[in-house]
PDB file of N, CA and C in Angstrom:
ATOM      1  N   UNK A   1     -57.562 -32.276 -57.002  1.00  0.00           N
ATOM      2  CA  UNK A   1     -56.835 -31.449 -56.042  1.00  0.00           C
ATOM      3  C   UNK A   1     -55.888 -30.525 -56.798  1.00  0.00           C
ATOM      4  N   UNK A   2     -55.687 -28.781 -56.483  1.00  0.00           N
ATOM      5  CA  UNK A   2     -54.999 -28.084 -56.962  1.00  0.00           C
ATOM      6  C   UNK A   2     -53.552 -28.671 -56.697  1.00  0.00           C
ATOM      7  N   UNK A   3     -52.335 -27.718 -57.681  1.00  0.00           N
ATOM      8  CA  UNK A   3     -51.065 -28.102 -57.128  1.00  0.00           C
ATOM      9  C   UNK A   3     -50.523 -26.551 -57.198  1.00  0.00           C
ATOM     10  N   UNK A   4     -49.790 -26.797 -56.857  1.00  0.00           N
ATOM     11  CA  UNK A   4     -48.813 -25.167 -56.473  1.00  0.00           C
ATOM     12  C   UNK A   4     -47.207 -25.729 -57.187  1.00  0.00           C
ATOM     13  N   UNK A   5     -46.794 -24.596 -57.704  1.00  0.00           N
ATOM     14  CA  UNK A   5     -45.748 -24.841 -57.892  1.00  0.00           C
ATOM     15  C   UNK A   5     -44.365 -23.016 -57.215  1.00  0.00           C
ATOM     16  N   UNK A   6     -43.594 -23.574 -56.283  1.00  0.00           N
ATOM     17  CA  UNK A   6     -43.335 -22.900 -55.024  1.00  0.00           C
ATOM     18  C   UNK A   6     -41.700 -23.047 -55.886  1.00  0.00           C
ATOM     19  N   UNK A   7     -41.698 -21.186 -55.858  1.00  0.00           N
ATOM     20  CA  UNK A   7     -40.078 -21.144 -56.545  1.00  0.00           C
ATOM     21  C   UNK A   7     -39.438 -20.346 -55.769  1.00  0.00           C
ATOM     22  N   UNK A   8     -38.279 -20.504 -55.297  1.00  0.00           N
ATOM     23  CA  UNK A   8     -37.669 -20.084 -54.180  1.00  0.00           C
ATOM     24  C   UNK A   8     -36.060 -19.040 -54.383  1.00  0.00           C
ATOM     25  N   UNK A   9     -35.866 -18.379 -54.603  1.00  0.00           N
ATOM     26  CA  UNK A   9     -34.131 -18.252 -54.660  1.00  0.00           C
ATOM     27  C   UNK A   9     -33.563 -17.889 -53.129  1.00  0.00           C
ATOM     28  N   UNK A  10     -32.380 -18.665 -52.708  1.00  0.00           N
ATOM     29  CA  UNK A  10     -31.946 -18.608 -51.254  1.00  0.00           C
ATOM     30  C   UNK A  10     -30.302 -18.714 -51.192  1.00  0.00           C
ATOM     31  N   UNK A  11     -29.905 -18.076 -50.377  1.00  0.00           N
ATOM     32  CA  UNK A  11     -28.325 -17.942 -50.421  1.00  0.00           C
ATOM     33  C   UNK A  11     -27.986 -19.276 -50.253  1.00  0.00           C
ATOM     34  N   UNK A  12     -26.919 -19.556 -50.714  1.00  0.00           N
ATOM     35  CA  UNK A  12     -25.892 -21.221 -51.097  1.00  0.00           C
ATOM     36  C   UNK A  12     -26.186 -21.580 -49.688  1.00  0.00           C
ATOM     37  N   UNK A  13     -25.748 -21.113 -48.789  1.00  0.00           N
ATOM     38  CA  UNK A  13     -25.151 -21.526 -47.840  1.00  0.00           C
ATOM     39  C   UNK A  13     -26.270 -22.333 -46.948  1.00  0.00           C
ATOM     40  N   UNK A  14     -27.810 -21.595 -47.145  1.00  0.00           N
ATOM     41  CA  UNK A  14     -28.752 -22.303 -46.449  1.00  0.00           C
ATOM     42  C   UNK A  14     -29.335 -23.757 -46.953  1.00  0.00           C
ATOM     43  N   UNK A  15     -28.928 -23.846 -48.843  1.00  0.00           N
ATOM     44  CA  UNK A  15     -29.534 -25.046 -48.948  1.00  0.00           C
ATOM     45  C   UNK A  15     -30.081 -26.431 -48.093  1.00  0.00           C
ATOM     46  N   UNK A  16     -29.413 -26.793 -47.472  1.00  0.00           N
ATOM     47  CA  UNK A  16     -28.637 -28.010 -46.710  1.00  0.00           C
ATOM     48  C   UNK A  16     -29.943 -27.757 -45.656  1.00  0.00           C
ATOM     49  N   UNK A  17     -29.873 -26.698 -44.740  1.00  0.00           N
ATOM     50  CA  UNK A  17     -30.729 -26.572 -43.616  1.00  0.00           C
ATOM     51  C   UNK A  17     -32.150 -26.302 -44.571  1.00  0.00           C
ATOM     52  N   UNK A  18     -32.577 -25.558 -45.032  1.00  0.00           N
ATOM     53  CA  UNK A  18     -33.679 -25.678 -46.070  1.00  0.00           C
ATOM     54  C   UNK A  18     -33.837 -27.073 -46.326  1.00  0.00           C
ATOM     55  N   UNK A  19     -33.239 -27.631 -46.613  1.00  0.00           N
ATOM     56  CA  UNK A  19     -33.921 -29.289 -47.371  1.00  0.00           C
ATOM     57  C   UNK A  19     -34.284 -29.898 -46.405  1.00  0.00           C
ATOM     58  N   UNK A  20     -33.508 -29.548 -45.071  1.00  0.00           N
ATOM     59  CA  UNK A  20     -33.932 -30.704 -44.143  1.00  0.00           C
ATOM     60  C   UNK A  20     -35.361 -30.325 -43.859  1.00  0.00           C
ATOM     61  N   UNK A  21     -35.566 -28.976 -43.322  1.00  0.00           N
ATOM     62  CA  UNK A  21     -36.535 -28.365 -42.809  1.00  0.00           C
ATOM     63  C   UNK A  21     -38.516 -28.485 -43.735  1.00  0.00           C
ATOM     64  N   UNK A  22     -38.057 -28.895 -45.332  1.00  0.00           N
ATOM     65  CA  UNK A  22     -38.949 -28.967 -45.962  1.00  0.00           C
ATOM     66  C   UNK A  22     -39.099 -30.704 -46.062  1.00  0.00           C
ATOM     67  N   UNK A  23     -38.157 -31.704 -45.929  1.00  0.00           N
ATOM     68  CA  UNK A  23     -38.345 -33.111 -45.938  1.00  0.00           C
ATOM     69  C   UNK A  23     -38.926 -33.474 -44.265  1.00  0.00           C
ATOM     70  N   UNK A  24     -38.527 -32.405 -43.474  1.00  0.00           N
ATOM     71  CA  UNK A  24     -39.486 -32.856 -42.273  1.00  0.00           C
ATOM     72  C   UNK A  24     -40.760 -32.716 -42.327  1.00  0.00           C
ATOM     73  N   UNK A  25     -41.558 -31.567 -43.396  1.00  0.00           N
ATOM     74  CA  UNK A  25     -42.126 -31.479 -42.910  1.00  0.00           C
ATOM     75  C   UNK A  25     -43.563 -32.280 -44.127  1.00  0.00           C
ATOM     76  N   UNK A  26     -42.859 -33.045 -44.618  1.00  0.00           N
ATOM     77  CA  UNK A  26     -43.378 -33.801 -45.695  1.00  0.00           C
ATOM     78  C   UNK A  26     -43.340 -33.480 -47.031  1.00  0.00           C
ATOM     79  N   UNK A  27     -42.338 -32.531 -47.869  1.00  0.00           N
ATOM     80  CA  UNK A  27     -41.820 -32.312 -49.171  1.00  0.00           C
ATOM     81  C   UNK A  27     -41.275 -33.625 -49.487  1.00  0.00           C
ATOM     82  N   UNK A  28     -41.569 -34.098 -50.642  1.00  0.00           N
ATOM     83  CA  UNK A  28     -41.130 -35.647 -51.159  1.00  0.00           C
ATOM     84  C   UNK A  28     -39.759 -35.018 -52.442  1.00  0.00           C
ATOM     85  N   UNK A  29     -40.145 -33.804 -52.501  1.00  0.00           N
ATOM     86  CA  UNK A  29     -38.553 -33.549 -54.003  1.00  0.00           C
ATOM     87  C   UNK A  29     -39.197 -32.203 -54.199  1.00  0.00           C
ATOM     88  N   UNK A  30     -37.944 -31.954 -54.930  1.00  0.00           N
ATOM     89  CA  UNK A  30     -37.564 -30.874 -54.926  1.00  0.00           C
ATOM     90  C   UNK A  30     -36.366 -30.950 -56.115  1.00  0.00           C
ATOM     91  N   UNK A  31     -36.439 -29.484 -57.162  1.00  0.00           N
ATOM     92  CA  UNK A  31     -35.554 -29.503 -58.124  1.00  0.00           C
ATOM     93  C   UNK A  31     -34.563 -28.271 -57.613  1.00  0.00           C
ATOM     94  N   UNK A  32     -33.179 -28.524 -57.829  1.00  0.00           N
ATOM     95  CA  UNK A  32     -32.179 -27.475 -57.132  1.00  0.00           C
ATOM     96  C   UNK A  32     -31.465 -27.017 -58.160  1.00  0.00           C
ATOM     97  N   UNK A  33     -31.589 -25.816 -58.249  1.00  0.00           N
ATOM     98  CA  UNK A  33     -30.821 -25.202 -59.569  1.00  0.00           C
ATOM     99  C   UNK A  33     -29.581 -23.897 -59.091  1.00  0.00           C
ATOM    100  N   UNK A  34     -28.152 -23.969 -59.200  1.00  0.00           N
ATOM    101  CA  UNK A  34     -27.159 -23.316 -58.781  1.00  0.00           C
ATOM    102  C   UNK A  34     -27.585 -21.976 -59.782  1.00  0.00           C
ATOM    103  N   UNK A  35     -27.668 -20.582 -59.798  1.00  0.00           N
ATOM    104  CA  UNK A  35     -28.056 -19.747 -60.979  1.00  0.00           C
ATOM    105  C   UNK A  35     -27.090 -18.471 -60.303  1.00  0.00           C
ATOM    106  N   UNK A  36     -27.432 -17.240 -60.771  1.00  0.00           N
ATOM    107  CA  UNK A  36     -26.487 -16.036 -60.654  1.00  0.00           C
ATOM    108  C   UNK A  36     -27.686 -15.165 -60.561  1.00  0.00           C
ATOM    109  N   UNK A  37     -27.839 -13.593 -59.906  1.00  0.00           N
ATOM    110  CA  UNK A  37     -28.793 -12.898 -59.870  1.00  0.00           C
ATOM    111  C   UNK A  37     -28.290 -11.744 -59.249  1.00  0.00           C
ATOM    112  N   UNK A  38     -29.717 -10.765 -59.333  1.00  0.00           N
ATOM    113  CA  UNK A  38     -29.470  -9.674 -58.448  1.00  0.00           C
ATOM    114  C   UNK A  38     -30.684  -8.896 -58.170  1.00  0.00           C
ATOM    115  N   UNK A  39     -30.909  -8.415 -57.026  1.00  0.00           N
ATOM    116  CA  UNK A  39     -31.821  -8.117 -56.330  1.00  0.00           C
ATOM    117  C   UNK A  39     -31.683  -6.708 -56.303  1.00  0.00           C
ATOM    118  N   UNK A  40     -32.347  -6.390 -54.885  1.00  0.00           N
ATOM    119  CA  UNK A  40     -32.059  -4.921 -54.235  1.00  0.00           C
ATOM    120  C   UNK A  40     -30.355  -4.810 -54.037  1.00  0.00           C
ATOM    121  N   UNK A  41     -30.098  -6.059 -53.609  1.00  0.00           N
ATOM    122  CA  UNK A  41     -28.063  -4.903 -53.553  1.00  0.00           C
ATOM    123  C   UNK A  41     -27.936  -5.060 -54.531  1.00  0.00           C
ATOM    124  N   UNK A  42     -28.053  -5.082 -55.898  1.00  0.00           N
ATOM    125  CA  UNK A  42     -27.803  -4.589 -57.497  1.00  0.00           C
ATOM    126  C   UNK A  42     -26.491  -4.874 -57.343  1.00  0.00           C
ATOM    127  N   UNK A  43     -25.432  -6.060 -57.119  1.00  0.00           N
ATOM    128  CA  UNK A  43     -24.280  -6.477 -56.972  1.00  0.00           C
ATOM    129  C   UNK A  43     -23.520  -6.076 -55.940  1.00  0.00           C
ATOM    130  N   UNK A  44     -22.300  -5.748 -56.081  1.00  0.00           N
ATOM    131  CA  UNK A  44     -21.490  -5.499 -55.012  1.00  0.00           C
ATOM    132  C   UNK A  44     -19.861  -5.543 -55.611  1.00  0.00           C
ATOM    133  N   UNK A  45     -18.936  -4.630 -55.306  1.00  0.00           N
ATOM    134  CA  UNK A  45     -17.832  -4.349 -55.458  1.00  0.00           C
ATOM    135  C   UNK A  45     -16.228  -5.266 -54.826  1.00  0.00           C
ATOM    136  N   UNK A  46     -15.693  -5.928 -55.660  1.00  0.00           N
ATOM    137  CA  UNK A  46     -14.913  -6.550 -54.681  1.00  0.00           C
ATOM    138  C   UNK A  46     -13.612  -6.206 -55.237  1.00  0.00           C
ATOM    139  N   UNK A  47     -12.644  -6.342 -54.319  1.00  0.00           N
ATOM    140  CA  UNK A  47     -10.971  -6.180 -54.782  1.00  0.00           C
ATOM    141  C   UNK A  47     -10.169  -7.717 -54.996  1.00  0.00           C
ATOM    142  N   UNK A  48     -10.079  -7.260 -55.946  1.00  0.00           N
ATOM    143  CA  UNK A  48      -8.785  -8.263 -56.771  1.00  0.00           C
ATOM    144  C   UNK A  48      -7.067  -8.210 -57.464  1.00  0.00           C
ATOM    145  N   UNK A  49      -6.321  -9.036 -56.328  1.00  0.00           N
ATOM    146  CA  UNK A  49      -5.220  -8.308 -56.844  1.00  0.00           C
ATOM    147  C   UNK A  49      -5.148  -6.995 -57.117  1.00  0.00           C
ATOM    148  N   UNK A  50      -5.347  -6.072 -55.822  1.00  0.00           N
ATOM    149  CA  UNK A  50      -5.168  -4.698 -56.221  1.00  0.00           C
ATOM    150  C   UNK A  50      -6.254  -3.740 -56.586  1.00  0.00           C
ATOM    151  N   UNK A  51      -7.214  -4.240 -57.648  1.00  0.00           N
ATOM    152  CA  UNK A  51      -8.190  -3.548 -58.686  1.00  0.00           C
ATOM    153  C   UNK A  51      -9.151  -4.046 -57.903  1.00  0.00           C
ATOM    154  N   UNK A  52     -10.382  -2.987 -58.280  1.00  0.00           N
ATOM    155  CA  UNK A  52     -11.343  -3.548 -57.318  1.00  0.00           C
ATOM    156  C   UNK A  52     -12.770  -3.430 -59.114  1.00  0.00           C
ATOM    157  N   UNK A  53     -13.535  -4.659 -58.783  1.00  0.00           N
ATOM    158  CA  UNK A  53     -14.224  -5.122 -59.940  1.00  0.00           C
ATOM    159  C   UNK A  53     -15.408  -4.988 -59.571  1.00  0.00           C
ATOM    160  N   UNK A  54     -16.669  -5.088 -60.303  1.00  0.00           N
ATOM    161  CA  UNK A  54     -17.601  -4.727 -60.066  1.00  0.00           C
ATOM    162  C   UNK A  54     -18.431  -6.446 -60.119  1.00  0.00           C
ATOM    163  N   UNK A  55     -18.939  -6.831 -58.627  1.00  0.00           N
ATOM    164  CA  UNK A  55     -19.670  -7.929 -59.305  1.00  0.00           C
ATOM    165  C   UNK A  55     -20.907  -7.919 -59.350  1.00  0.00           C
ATOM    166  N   UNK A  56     -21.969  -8.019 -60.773  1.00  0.00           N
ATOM    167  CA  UNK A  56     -23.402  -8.107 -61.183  1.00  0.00           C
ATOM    168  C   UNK A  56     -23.906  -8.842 -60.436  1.00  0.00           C
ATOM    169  N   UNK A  57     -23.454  -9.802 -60.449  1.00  0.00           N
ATOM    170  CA  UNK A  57     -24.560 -11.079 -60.276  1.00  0.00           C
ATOM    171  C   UNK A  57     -23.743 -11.899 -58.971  1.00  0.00           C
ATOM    172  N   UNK A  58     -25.099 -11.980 -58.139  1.00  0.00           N
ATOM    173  CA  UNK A  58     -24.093 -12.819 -57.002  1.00  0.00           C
ATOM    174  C   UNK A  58     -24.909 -14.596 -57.083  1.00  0.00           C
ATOM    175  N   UNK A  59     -24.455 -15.490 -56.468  1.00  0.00           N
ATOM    176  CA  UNK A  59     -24.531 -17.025 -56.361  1.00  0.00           C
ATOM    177  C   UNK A  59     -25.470 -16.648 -55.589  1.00  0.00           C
ATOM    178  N   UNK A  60     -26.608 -17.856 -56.309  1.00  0.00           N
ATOM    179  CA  UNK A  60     -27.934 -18.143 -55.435  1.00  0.00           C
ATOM    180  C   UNK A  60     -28.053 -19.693 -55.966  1.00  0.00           C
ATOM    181  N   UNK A  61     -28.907 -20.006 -55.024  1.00  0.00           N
ATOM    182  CA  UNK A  61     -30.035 -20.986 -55.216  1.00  0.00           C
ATOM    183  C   UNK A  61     -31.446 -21.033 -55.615  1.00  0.00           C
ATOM    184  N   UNK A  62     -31.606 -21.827 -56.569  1.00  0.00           N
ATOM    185  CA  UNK A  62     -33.257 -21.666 -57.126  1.00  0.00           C
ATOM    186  C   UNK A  62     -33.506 -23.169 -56.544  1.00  0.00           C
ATOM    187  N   UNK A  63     -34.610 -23.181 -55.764  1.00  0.00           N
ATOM    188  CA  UNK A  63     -35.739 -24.038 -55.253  1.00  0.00           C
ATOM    189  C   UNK A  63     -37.078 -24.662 -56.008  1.00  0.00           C
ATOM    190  N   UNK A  64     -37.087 -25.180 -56.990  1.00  0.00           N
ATOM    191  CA  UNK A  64     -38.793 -25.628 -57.487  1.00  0.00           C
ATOM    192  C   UNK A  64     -39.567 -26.612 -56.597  1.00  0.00           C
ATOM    193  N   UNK A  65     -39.837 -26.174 -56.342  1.00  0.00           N
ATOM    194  CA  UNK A  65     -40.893 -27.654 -55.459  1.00  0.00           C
ATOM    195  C   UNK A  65     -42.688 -27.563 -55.812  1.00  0.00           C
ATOM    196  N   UNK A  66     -43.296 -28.820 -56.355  1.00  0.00           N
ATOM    197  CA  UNK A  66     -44.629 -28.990 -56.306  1.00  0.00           C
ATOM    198  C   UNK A  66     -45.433 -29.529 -55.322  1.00  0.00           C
ATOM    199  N   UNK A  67     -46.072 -28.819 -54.678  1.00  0.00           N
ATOM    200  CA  UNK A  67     -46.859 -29.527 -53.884  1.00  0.00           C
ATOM    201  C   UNK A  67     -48.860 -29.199 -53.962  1.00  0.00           C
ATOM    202  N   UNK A  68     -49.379 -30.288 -53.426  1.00  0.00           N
ATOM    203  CA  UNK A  68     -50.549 -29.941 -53.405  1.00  0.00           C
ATOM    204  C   UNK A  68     -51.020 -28.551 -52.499  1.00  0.00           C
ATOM    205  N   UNK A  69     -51.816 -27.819 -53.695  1.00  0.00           N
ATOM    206  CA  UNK A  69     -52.124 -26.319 -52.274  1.00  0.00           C
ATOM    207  C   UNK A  69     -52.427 -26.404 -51.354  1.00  0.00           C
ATOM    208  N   UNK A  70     -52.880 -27.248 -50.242  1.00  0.00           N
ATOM    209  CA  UNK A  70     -52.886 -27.620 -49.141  1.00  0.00           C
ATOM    210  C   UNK A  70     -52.274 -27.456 -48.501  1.00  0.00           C
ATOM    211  N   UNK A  71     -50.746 -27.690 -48.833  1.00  0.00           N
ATOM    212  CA  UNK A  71     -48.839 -27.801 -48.452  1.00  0.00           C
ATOM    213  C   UNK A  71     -48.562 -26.145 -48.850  1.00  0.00           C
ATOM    214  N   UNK A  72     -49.206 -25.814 -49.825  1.00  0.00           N
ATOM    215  CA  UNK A  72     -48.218 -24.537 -49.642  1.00  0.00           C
ATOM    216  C   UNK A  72     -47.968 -23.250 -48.886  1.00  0.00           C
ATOM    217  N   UNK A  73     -49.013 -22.891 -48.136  1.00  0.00           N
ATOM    218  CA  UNK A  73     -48.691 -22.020 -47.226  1.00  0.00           C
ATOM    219  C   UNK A  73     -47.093 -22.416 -46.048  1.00  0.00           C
ATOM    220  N   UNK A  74     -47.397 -23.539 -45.811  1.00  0.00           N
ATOM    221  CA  UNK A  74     -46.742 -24.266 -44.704  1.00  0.00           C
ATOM    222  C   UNK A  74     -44.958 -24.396 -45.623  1.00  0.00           C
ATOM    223  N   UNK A  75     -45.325 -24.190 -46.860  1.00  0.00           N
ATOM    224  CA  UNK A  75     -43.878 -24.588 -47.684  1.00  0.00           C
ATOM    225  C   UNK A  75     -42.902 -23.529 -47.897  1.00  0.00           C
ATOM    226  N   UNK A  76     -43.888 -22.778 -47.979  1.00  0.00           N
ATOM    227  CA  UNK A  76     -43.545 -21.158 -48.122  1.00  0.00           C
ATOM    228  C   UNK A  76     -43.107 -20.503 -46.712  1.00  0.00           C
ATOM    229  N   UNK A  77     -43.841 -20.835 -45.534  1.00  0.00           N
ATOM    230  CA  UNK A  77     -43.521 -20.010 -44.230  1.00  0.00           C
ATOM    231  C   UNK A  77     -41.811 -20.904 -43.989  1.00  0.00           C
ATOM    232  N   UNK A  78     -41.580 -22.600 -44.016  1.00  0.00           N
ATOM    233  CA  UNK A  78     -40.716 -23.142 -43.627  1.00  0.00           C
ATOM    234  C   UNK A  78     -39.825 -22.276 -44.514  1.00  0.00           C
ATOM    235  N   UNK A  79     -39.987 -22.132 -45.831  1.00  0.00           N
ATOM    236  CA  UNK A  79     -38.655 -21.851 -46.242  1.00  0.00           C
ATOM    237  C   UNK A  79     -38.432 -20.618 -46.012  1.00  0.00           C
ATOM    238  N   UNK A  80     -39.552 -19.438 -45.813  1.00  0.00           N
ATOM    239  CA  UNK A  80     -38.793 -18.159 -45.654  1.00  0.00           C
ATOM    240  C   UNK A  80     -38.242 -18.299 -43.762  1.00  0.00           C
ATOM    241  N   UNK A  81     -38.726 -18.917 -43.026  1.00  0.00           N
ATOM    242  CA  UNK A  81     -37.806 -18.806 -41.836  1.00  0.00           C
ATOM    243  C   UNK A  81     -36.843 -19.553 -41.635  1.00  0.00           C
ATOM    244  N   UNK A  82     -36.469 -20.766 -42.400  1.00  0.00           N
ATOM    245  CA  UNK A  82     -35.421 -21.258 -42.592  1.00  0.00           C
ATOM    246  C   UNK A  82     -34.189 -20.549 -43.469  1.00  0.00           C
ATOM    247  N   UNK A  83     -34.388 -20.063 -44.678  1.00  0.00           N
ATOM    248  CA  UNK A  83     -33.574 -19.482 -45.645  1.00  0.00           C
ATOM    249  C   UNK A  83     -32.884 -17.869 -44.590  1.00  0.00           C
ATOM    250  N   UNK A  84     -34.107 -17.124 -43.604  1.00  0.00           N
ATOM    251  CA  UNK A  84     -33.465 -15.811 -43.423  1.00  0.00           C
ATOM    252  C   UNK A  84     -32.394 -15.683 -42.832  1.00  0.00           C
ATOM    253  N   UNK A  85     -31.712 -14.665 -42.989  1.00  0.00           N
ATOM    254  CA  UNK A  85     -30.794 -14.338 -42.487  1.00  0.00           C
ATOM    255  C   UNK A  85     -30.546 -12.971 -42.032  1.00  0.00           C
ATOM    256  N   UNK A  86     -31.818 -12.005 -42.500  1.00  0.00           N
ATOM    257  CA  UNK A  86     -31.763 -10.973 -41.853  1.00  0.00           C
ATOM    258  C   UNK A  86     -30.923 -10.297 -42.565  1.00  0.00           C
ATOM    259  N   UNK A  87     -29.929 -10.469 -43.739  1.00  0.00           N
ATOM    260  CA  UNK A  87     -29.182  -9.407 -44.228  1.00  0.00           C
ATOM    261  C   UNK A  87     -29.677  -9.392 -45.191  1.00  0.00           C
ATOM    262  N   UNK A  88     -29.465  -8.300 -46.327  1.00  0.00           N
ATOM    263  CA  UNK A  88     -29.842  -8.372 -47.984  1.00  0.00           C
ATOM    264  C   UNK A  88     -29.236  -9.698 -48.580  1.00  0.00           C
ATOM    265  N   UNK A  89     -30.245  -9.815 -49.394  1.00  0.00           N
ATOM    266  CA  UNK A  89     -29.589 -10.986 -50.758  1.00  0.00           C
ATOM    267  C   UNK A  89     -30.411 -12.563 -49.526  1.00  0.00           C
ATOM    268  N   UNK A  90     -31.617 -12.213 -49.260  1.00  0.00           N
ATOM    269  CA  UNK A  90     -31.995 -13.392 -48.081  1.00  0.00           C
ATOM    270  C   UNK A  90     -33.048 -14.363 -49.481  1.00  0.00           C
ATOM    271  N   UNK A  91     -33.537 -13.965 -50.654  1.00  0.00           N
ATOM    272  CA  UNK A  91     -34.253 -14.183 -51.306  1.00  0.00           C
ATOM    273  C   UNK A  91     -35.324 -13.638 -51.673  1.00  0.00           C
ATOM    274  N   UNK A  92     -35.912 -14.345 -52.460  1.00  0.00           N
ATOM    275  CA  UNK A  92     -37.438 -14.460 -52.686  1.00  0.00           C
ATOM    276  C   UNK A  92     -38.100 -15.676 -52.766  1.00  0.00           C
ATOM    277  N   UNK A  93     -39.550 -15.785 -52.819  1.00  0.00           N
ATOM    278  CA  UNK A  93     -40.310 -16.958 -53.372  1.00  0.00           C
ATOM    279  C   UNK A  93     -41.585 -16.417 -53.819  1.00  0.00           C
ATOM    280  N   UNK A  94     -41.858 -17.613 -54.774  1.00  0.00           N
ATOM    281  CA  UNK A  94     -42.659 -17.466 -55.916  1.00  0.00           C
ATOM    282  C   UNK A  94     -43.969 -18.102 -55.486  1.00  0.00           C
ATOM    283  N   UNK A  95     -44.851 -18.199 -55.792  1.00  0.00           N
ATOM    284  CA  UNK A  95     -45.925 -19.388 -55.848  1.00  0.00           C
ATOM    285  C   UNK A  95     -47.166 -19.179 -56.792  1.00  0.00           C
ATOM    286  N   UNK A  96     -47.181 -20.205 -58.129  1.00  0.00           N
ATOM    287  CA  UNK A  96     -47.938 -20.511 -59.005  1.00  0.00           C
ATOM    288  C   UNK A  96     -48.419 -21.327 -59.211  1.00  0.00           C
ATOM    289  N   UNK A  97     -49.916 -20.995 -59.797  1.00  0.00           N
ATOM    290  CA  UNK A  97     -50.672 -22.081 -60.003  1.00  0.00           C
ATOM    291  C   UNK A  97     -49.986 -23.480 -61.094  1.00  0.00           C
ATOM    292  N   UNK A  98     -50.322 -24.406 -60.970  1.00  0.00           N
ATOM    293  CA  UNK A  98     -50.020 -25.379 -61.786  1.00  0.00           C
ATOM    294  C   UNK A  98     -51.088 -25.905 -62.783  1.00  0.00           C
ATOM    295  N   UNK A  99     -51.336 -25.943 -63.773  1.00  0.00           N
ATOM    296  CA  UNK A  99     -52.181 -26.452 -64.778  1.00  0.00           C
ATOM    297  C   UNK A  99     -51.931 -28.149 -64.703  1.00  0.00           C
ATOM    298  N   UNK A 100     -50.927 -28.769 -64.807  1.00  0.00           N
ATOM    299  CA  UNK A 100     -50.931 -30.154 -64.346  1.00  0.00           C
ATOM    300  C   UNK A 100     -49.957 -30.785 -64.628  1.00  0.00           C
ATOM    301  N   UNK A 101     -49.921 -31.925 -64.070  1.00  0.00           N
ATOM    302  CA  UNK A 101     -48.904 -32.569 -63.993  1.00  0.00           C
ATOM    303  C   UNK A 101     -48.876 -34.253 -63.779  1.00  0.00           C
ATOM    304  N   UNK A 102     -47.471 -34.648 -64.244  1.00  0.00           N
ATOM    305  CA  UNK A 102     -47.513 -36.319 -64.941  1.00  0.00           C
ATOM    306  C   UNK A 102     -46.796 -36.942 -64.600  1.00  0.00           C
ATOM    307  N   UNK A 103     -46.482 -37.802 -64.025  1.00  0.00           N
ATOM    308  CA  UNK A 103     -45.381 -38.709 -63.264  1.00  0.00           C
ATOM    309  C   UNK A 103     -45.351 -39.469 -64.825  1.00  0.00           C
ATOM    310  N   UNK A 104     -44.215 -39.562 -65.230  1.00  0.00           N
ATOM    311  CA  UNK A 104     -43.562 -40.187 -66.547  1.00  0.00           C
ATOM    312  C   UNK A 104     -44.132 -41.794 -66.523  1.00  0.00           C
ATOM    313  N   UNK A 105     -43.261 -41.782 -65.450  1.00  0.00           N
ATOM    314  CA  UNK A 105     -43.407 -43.746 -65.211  1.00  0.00           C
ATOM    315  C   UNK A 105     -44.762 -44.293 -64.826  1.00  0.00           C
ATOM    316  N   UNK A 106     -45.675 -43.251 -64.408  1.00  0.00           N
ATOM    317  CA  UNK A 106     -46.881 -44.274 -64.521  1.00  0.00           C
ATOM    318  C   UNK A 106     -48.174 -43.761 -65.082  1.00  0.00           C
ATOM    319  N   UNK A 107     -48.073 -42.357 -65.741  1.00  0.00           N
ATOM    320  CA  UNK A 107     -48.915 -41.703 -66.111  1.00  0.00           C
ATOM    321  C   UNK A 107     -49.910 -40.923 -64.788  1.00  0.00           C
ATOM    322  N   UNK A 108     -49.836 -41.250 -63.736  1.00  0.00           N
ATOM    323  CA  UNK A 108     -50.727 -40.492 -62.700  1.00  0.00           C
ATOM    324  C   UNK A 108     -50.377 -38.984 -63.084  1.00  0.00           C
ATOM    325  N   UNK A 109     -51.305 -38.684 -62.633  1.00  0.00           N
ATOM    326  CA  UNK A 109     -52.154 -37.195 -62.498  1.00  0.00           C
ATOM    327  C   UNK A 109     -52.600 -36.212 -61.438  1.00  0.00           C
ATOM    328  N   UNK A 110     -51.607 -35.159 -61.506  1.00  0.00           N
ATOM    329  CA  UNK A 110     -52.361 -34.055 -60.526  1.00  0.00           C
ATOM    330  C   UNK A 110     -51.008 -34.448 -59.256  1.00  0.00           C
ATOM    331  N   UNK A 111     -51.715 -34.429 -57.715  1.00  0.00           N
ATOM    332  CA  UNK A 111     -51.447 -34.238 -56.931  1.00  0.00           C
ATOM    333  C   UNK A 111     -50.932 -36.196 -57.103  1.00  0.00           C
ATOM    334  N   UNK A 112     -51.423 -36.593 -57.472  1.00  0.00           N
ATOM    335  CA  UNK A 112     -50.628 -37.952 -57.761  1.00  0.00           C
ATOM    336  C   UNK A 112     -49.795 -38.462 -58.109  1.00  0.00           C
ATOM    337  N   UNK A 113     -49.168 -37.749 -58.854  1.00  0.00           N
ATOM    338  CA  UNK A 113     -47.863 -37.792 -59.543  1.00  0.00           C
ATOM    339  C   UNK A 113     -46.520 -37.323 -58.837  1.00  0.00           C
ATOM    340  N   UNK A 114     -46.832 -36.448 -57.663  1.00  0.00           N
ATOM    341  CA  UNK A 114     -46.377 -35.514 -56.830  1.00  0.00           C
ATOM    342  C   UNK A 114     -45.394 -36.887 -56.378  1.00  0.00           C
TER     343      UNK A 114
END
């Protein structure tokens, strides 16, 4: 069985509702990575004490999740209608093939290891 590997970046704030929305719908894990980025709004300008600064990179969330390709259409639609928000900076997602994969602790393989 193929696997997919489904990469996500999503504003902070949705994590929480995202996780639930992908453990309902049978996601077993998921790797969560806090990172910095920039998209189409190419940052954004803020005032500080007075001065106003230029900020590059705004707070996101990176999403890895593996699932068998079977799961991923369905992984991909939950998270882009869960994550939107309809304003800029709503994300992206990724989805790549996986060459394979190994559950440490017991050596299984593929969609088994999942």
């Amino acid at each position: 069985m193929k696997v997919k590997l489904i990469i996500a970046t999503i504003k902070p704030f949705k994590l929480e509702e995202v996780r639930e929305a992908l453990t309902g719908i049978g996601v077993r894990g998921m790797m969560v990575t806090e990172i910095k980025g920039f998209g189409s709004q190419s940052g954004h300008t803020e005032i500080y004490r007075g001065a106003e600064y230029a900020v590059n990179f705004v707070p996101k969330i990176k999403l890895e999740i593996v699932v068998a390709s079977s799961m991923a259409d369905q992984v991909v639609e939950t998270i882009k209608s869960t994550a939107q928000t309809g304003k800029i900076g709503d994300g992206k997602i990724f989805v790549l093939d996986v060459q394979s994969a190994v559950r440490v602790r017991t050596g299984e393989t593929d969609a088994d290891a999942l």
